[in-house]
C-alpha atoms as a PDB file:
ATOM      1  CA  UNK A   1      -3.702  24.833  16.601  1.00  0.00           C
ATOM      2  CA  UNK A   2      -7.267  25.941  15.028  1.00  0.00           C
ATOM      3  CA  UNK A   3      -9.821  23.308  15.860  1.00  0.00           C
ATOM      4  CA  UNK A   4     -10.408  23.658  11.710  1.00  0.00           C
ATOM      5  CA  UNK A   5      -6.936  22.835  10.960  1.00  0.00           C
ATOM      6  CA  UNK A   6      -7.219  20.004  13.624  1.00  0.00           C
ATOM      7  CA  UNK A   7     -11.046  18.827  11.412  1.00  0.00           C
ATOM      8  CA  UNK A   8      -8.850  19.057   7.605  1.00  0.00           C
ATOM      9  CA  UNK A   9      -5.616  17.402   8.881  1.00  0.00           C
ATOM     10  CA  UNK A  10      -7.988  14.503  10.233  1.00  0.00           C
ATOM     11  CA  UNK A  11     -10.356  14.438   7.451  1.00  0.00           C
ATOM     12  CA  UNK A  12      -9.015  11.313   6.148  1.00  0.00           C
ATOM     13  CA  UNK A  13      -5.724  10.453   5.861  1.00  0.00           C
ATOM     14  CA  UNK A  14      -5.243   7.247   3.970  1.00  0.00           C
ATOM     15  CA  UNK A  15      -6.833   9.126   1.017  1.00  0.00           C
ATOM     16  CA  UNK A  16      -4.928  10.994   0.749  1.00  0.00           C
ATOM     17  CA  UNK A  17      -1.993   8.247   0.565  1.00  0.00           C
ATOM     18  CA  UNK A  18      -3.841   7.176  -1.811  1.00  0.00           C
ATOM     19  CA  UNK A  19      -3.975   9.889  -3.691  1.00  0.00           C
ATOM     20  CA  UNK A  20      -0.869   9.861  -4.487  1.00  0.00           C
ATOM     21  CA  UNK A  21       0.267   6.247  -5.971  1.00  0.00           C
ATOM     22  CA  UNK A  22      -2.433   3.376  -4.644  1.00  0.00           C
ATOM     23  CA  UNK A  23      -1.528  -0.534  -4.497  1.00  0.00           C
ATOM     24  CA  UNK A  24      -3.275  -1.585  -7.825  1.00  0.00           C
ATOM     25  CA  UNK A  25      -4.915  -4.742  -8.774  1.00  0.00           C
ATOM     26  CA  UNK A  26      -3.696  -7.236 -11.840  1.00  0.00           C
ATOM     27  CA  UNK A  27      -6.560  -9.853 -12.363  1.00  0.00           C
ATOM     28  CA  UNK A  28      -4.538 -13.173 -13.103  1.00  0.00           C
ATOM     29  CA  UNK A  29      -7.582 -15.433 -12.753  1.00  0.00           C
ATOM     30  CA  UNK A  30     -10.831 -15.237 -12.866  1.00  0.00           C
ATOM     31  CA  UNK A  31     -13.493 -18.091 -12.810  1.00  0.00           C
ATOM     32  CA  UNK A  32     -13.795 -21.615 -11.851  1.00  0.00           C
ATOM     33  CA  UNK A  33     -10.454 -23.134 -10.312  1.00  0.00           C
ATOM     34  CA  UNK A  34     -10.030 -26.947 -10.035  1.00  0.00           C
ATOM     35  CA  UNK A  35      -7.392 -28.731  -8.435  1.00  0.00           C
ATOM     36  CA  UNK A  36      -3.719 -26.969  -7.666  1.00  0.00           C
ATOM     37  CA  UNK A  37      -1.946 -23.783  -8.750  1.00  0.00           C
ATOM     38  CA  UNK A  38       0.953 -22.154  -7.315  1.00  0.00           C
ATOM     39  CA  UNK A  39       1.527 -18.608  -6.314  1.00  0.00           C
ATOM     40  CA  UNK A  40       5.244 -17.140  -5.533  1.00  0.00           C
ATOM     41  CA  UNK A  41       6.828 -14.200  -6.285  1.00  0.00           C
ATOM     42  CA  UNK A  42       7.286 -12.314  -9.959  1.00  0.00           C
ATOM     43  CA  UNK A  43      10.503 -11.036 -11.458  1.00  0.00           C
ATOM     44  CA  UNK A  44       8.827  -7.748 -12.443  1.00  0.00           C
ATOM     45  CA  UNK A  45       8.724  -6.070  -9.692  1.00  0.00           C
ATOM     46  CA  UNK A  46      10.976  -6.011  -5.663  1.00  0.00           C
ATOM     47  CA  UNK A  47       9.068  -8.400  -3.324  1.00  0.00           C
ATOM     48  CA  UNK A  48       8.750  -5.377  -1.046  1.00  0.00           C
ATOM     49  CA  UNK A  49       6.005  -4.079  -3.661  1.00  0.00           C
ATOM     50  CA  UNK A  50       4.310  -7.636  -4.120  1.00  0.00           C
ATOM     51  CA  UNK A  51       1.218  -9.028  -2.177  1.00  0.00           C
ATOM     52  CA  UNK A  52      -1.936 -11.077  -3.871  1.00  0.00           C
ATOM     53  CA  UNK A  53      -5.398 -11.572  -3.515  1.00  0.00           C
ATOM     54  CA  UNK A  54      -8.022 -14.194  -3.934  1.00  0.00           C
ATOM     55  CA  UNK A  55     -11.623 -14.235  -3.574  1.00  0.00           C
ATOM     56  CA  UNK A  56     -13.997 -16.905  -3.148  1.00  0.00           C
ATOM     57  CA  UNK A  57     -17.368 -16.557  -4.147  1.00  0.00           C
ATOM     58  CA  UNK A  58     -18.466 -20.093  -3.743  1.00  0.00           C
ATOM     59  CA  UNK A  59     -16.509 -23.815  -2.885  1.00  0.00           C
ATOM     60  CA  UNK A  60     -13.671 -24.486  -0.754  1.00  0.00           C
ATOM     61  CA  UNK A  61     -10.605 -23.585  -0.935  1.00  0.00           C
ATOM     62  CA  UNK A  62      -7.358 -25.025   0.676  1.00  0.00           C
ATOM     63  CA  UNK A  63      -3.931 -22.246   1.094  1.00  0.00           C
ATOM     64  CA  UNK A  64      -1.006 -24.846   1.722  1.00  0.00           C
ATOM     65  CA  UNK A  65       2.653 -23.384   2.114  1.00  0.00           C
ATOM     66  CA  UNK A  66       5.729 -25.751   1.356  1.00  0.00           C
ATOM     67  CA  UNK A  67       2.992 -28.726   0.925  1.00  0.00           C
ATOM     68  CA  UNK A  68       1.705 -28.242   4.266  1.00  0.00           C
ATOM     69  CA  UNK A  69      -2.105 -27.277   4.934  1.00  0.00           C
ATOM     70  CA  UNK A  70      -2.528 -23.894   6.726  1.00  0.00           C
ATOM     71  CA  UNK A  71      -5.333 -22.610   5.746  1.00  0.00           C
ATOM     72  CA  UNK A  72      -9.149 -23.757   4.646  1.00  0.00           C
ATOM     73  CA  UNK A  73     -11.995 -21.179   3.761  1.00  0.00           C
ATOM     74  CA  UNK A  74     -14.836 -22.970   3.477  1.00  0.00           C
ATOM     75  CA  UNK A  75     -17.224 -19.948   3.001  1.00  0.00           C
ATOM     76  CA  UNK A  76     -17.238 -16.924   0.768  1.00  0.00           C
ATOM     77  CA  UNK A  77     -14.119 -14.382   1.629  1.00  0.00           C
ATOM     78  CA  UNK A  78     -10.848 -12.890   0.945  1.00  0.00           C
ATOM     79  CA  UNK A  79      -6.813 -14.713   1.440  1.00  0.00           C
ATOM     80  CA  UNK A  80      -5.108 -11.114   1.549  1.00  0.00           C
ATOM     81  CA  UNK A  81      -1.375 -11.457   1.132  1.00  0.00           C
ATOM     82  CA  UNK A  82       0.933  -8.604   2.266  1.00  0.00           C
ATOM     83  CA  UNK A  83       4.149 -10.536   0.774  1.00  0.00           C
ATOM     84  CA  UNK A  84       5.439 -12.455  -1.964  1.00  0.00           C
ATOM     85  CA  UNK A  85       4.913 -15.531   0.281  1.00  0.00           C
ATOM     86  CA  UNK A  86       5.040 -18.824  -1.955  1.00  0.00           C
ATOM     87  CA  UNK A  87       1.878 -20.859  -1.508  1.00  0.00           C
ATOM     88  CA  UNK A  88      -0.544 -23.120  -3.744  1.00  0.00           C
ATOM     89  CA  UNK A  89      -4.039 -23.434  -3.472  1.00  0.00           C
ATOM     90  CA  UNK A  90      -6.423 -25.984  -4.386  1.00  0.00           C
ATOM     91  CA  UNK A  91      -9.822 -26.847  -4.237  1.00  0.00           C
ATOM     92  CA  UNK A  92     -12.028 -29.602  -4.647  1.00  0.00           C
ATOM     93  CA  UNK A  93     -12.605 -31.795  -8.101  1.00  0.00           C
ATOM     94  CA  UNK A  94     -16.005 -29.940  -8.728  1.00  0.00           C
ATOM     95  CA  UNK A  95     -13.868 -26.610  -8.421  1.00  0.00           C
ATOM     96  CA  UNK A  96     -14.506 -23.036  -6.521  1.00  0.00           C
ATOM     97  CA  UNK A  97     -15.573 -19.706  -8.007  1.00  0.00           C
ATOM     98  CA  UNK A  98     -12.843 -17.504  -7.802  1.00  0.00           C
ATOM     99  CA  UNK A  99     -10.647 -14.199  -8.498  1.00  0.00           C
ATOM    100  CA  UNK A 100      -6.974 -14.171  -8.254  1.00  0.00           C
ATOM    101  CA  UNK A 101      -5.335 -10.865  -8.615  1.00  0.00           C
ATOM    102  CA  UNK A 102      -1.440 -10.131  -8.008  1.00  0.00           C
ATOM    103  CA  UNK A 103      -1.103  -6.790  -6.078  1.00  0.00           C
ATOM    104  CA  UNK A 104       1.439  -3.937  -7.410  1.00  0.00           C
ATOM    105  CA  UNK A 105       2.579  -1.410  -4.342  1.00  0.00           C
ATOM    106  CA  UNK A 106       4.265   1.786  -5.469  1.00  0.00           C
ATOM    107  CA  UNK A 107       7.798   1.641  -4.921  1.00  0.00           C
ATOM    108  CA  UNK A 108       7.632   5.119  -3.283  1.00  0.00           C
ATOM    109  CA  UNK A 109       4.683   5.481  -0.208  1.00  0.00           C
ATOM    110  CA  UNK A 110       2.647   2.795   0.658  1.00  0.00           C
ATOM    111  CA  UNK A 111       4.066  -0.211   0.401  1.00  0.00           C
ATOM    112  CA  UNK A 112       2.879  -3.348   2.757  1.00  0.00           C
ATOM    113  CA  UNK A 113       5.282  -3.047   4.661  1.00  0.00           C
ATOM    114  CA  UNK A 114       4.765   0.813   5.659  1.00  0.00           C
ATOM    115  CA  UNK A 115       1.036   0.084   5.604  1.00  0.00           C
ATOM    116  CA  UNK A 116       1.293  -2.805   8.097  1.00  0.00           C
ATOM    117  CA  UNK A 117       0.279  -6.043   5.920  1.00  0.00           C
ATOM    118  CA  UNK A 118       0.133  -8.954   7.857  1.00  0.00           C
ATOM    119  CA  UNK A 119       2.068 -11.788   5.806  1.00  0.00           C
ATOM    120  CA  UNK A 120      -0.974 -13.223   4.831  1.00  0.00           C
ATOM    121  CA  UNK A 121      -4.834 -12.599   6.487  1.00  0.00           C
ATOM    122  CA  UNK A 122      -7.950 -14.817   5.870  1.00  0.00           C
ATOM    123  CA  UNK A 123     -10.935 -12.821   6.130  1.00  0.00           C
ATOM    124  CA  UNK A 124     -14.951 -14.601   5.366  1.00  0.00           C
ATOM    125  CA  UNK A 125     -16.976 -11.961   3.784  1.00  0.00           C
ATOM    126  CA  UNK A 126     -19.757 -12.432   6.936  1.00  0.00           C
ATOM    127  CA  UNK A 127     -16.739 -10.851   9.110  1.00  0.00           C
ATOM    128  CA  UNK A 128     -16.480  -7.830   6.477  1.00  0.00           C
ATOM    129  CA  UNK A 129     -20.351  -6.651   6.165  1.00  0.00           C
ATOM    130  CA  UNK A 130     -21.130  -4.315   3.041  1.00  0.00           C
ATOM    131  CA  UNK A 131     -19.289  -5.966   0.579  1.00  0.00           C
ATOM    132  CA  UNK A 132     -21.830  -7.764  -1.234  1.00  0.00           C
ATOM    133  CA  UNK A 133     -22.143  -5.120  -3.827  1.00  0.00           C
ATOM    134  CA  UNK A 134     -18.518  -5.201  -5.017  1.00  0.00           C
ATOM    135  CA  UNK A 135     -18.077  -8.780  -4.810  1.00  0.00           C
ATOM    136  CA  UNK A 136     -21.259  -9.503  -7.185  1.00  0.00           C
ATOM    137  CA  UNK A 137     -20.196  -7.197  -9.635  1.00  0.00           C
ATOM    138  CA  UNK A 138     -16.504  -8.624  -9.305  1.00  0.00           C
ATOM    139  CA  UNK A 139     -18.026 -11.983 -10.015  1.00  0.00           C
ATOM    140  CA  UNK A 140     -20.774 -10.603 -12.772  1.00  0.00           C
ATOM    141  CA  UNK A 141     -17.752  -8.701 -14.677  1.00  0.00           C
ATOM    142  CA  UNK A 142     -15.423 -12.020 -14.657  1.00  0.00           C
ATOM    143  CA  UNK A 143     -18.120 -14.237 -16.128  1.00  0.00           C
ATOM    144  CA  UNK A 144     -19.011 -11.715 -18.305  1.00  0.00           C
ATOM    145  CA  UNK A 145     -17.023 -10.667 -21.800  1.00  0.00           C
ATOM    146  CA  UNK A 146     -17.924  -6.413 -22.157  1.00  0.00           C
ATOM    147  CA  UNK A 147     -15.625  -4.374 -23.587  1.00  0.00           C
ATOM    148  CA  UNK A 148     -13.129  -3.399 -20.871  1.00  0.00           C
ATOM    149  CA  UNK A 149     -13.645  -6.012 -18.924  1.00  0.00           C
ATOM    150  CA  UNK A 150      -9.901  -6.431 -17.529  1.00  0.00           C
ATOM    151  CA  UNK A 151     -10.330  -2.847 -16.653  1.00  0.00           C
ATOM    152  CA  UNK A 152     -13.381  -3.059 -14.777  1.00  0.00           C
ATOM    153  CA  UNK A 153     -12.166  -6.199 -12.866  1.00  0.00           C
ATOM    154  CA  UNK A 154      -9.123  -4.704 -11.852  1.00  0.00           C
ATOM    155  CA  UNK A 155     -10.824  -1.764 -10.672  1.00  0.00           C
ATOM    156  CA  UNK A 156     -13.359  -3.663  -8.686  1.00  0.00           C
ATOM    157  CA  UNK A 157      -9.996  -5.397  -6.949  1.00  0.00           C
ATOM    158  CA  UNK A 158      -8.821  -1.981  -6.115  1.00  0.00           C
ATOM    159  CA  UNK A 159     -12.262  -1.182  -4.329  1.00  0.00           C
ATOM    160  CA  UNK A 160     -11.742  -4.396  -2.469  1.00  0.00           C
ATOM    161  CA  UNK A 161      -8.388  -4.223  -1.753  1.00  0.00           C
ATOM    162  CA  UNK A 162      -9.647  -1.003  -0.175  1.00  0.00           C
ATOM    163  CA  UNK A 163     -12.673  -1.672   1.754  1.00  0.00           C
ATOM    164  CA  UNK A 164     -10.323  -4.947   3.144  1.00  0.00           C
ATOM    165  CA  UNK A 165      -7.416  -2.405   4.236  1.00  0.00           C
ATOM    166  CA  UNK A 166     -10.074  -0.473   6.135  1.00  0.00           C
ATOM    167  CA  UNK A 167     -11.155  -3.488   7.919  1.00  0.00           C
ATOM    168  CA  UNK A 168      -7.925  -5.032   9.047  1.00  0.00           C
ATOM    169  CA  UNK A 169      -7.379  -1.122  10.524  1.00  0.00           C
ATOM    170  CA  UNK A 170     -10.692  -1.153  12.226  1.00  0.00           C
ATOM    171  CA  UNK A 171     -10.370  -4.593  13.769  1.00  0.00           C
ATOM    172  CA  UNK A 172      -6.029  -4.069  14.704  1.00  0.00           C
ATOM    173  CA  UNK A 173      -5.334  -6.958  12.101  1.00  0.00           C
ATOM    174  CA  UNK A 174      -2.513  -5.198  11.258  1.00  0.00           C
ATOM    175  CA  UNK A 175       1.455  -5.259  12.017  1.00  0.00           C
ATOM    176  CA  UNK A 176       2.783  -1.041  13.502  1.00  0.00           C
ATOM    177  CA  UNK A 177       2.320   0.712  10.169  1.00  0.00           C
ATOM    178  CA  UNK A 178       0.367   3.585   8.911  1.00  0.00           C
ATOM    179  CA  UNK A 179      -2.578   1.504   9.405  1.00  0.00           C
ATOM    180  CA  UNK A 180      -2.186   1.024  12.957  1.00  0.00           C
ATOM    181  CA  UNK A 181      -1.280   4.559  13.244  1.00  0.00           C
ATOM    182  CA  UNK A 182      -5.141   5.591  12.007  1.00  0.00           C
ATOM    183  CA  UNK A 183      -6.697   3.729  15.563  1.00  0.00           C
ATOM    184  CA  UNK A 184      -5.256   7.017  17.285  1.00  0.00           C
ATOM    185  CA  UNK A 185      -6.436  10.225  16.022  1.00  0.00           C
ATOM    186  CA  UNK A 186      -3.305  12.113  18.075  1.00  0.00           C
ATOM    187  CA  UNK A 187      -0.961  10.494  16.278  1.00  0.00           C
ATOM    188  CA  UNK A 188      -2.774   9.929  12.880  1.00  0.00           C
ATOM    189  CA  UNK A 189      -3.041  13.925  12.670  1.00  0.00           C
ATOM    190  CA  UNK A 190       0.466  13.965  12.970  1.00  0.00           C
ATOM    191  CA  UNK A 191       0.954  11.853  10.066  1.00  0.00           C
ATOM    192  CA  UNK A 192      -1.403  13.227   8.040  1.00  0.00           C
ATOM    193  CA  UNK A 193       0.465  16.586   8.731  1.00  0.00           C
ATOM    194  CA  UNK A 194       3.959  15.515   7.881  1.00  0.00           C
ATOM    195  CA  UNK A 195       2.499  13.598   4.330  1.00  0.00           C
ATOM    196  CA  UNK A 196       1.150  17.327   3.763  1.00  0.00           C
ATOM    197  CA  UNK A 197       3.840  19.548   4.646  1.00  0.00           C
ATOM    198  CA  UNK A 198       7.027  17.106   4.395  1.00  0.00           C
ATOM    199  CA  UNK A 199       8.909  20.812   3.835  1.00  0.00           C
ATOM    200  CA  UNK A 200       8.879  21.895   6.961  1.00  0.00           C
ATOM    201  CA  UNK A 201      10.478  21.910  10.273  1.00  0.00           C
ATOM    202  CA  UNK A 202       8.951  19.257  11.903  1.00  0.00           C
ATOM    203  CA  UNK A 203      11.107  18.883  15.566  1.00  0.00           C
ATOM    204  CA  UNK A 204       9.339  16.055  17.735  1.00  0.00           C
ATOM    205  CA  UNK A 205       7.955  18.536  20.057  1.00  0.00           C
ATOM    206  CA  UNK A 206       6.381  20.342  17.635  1.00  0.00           C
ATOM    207  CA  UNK A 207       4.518  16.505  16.175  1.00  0.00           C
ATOM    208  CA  UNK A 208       3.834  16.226  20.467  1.00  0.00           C
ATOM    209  CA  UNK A 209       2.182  19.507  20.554  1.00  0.00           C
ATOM    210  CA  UNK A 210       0.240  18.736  17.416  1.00  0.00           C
ATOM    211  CA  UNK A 211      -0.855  15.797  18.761  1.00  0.00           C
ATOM    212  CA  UNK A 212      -1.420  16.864  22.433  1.00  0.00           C
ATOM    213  CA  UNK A 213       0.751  14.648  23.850  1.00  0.00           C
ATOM    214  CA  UNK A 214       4.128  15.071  25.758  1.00  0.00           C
ATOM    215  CA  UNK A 215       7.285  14.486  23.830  1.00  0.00           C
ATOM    216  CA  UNK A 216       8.285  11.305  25.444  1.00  0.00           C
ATOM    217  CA  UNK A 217       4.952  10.168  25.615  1.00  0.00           C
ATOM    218  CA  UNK A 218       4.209  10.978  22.316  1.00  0.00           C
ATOM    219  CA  UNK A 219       7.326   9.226  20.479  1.00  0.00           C
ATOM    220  CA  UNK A 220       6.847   6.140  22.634  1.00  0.00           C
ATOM    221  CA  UNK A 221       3.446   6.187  21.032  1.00  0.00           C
ATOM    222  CA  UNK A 222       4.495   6.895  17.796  1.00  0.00           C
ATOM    223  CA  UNK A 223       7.295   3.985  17.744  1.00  0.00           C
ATOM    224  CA  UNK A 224       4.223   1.857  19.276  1.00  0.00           C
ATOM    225  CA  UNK A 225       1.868   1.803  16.126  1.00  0.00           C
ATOM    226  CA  UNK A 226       4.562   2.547  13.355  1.00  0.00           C
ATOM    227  CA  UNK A 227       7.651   0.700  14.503  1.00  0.00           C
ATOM    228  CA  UNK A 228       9.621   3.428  14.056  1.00  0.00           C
ATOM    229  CA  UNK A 229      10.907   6.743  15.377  1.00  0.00           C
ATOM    230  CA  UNK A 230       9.088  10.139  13.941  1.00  0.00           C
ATOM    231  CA  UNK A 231      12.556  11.167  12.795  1.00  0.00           C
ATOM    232  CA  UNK A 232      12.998   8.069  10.799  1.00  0.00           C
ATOM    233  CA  UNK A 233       9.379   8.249   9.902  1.00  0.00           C
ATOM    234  CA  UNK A 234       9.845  11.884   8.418  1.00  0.00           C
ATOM    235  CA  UNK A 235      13.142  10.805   6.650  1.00  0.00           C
ATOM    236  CA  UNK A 236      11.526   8.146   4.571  1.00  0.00           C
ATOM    237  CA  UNK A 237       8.354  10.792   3.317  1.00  0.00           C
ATOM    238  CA  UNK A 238      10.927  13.713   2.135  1.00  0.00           C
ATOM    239  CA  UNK A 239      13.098  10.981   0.620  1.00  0.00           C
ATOM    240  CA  UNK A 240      10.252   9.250  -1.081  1.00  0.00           C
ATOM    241  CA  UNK A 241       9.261  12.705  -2.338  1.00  0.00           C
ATOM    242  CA  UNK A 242      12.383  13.652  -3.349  1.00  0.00           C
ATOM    243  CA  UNK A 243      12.843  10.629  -5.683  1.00  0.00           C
ATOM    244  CA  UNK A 244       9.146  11.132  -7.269  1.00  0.00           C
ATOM    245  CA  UNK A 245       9.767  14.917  -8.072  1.00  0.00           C
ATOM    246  CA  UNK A 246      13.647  13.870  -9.793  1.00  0.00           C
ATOM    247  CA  UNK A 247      11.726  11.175 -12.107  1.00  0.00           C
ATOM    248  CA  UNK A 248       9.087  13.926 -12.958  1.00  0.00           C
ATOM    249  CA  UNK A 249      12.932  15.840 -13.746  1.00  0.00           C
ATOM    250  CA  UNK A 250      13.132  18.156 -11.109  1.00  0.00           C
ATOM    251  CA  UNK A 251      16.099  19.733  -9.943  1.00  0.00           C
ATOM    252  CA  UNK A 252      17.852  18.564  -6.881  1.00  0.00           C
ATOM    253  CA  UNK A 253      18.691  22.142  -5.563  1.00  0.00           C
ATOM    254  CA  UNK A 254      14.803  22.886  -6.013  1.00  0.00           C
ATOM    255  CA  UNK A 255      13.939  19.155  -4.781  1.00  0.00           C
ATOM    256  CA  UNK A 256      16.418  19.941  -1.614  1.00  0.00           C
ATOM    257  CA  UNK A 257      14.068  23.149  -0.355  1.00  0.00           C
ATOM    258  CA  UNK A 258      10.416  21.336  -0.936  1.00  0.00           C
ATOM    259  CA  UNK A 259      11.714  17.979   1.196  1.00  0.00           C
ATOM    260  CA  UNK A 260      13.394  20.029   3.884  1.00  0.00           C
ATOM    261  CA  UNK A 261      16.839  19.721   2.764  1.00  0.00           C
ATOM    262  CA  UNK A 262      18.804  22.391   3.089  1.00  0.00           C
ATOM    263  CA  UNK A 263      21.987  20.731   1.239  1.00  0.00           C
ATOM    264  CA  UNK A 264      21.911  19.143  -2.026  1.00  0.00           C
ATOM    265  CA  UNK A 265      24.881  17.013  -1.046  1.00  0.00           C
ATOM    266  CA  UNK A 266      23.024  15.510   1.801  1.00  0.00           C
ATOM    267  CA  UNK A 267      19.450  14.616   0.011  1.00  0.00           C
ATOM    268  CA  UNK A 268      21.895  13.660  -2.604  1.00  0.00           C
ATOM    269  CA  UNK A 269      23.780  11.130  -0.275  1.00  0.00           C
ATOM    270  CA  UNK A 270      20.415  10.084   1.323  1.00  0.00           C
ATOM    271  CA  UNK A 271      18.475   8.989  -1.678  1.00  0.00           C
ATOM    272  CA  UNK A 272      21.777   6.688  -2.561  1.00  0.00           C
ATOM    273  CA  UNK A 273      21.610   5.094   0.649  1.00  0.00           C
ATOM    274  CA  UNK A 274      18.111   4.732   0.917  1.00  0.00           C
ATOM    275  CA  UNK A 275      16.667   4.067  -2.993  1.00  0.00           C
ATOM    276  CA  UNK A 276      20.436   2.893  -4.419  1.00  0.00           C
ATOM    277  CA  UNK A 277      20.512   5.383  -6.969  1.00  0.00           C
ATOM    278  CA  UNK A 278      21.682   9.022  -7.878  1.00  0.00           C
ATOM    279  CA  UNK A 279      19.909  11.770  -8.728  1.00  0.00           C
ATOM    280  CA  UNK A 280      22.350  12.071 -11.966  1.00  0.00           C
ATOM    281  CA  UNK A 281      20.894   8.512 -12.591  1.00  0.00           C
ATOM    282  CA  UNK A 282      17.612   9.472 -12.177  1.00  0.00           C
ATOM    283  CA  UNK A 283      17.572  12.816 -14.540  1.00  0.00           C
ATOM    284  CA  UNK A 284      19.556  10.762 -16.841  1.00  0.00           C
ATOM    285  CA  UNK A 285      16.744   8.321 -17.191  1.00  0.00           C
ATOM    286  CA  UNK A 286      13.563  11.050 -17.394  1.00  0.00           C
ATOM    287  CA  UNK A 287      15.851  13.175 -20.195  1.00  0.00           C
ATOM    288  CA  UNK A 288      16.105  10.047 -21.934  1.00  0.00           C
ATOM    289  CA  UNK A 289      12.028   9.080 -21.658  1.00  0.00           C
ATOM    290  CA  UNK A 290      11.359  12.444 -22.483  1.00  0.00           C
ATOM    291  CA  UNK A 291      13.460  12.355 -25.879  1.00  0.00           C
ATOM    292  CA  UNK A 292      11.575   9.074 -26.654  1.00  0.00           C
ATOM    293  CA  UNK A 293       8.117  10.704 -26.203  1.00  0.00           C
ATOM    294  CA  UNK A 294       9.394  13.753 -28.243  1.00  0.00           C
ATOM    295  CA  UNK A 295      10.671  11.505 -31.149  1.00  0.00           C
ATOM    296  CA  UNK A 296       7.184   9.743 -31.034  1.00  0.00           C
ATOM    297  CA  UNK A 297       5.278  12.735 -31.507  1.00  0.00           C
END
């Protein structure tokens, strides 16, 4: 392997996840909170593709869970949920300055649970240095009423969400995921490399000599930080492809040959077992957005 091929397929991996389809921020509060409100999960969406986020910018704030008291932050920082986990907050009569945002994962990629999430993280802002900027302008924009202001918040909550997933992978405050999976550069190459080229043959000792590891040494590893086997690991990327390109309407034959497949009938059988629905179900449904948009124009 070229030591430039080595340089791109470490450039930077979770951007290019990210690329892709990003966790994405919905501002549900934003301002001064007094006394209680409860958080739990939403009907709109699996709780595998839920988390939440709130950010203090000044006061105290209380996380209790079934009525009990977990969790205080007492200074400005970030209560980083990786689940659906039902909670309510509170803070004191004189209230806290705050941003409450639920967090939509894509049902295909990175969802907390591939990424690592812990079920829920506190995190003070003087633990996560350089943040300043974002959080004032977080802050600014929700006391603020400019035009696209719900944009600009949410965006700002994306930035954080970010520069907080960065942190947690820096300082191993993460579950075996893809995050974990970045502390090694042997076996975050390989993972960058099968997210690239899903397509191809991909045996574990070719991922071993990629990384420059042995192959039992290597897939120990590899089951270490991402809790799962690089076979398994592989499946889920060409099946999480495959369902994106049949809701763009692709066809399964030409699906099959870009994810590795070389029978329909398998990839076929796999998506069903893995995503609970058919490709005929899924064509079905983009023929039938695509008359919509065509009647609409």
């Amino acid at each position: 392997m070229s030591e430039e091929t080595r340089n791109s397929s470490e450039k930077d991996v979770l951007s290019d996840l990210f690329a892709g389809n990003h966790p994405r921020g919905d501002v549900i509060f934003a301002g001064t909170h007094c006394g209680s409100s409860h958080h739990q999960e939403r009907a709109d969406l699996p709780s595998q593709q839920q988390g939440m986020l709130h950010v203090l910018q000044n006061g105290t704030m209380r996380v209790l869970f079934e009525g009990r008291e977990k969790v205080i932050l007492d200074r400005p920082g970030v209560v980083l949920f990786g689940c659906p986990l039902p909670h309510d907050i509170e803070t004191p009569e004189g209230g806290a300055s705050m941003v409450c945002a639920n967090l939509d994962f894509p049902d295909i990629g990175l969802s907390p649970a591939k990424l690592g999430l812990p079920e829920y993280l506190v995190l003070p802002f003087d633990e996560l240095p350089g943040l300043g900027t974002i959080t004032d302008q977080l802050f600014s924009e929700s006391q603020g009423a400019q035009p696209g202001q719900r944009t600009a918040i949410n965006l700002l909550v994306d930035l954080l969400l970010l520069m907080v997933l960065r942190h947690c992978q820096a300082k191993n405050l993460v579950r075996p995921g893809i995050l974990a999976a970045m502390r090694d550069p042997r076996i975050a190459r390989v993972v960058g490399e099968l997210h690239q080229k899903p397509g191809e043959n991909w045996s574990v000792e070719r991922q071993a000599e990629i990384a420059g590891m042995s192959r039992a040494s290597f897939a120990a590893r590899f089951r270490d930080l991402l809790g799962t086997s690089p076979g398994d690991f592989l499946q889920t990327i060409r099946l999480d492809l495959a369902l994106g390109l049949l809701r763009d309407g692709k066809r399964l034959q030409a699906v099959a040959g870009q994810v590795g497949y070389r029978s329909t009938t398998a990839l076929a059988r796999a998506i069903q077992q893995r995503h609970k629905v058919s490709p005929r179900e899924l064509h079905a449904d983009s023929s039938a957005e695509n008359s919509a948009f065509q009647s609409a124009v």
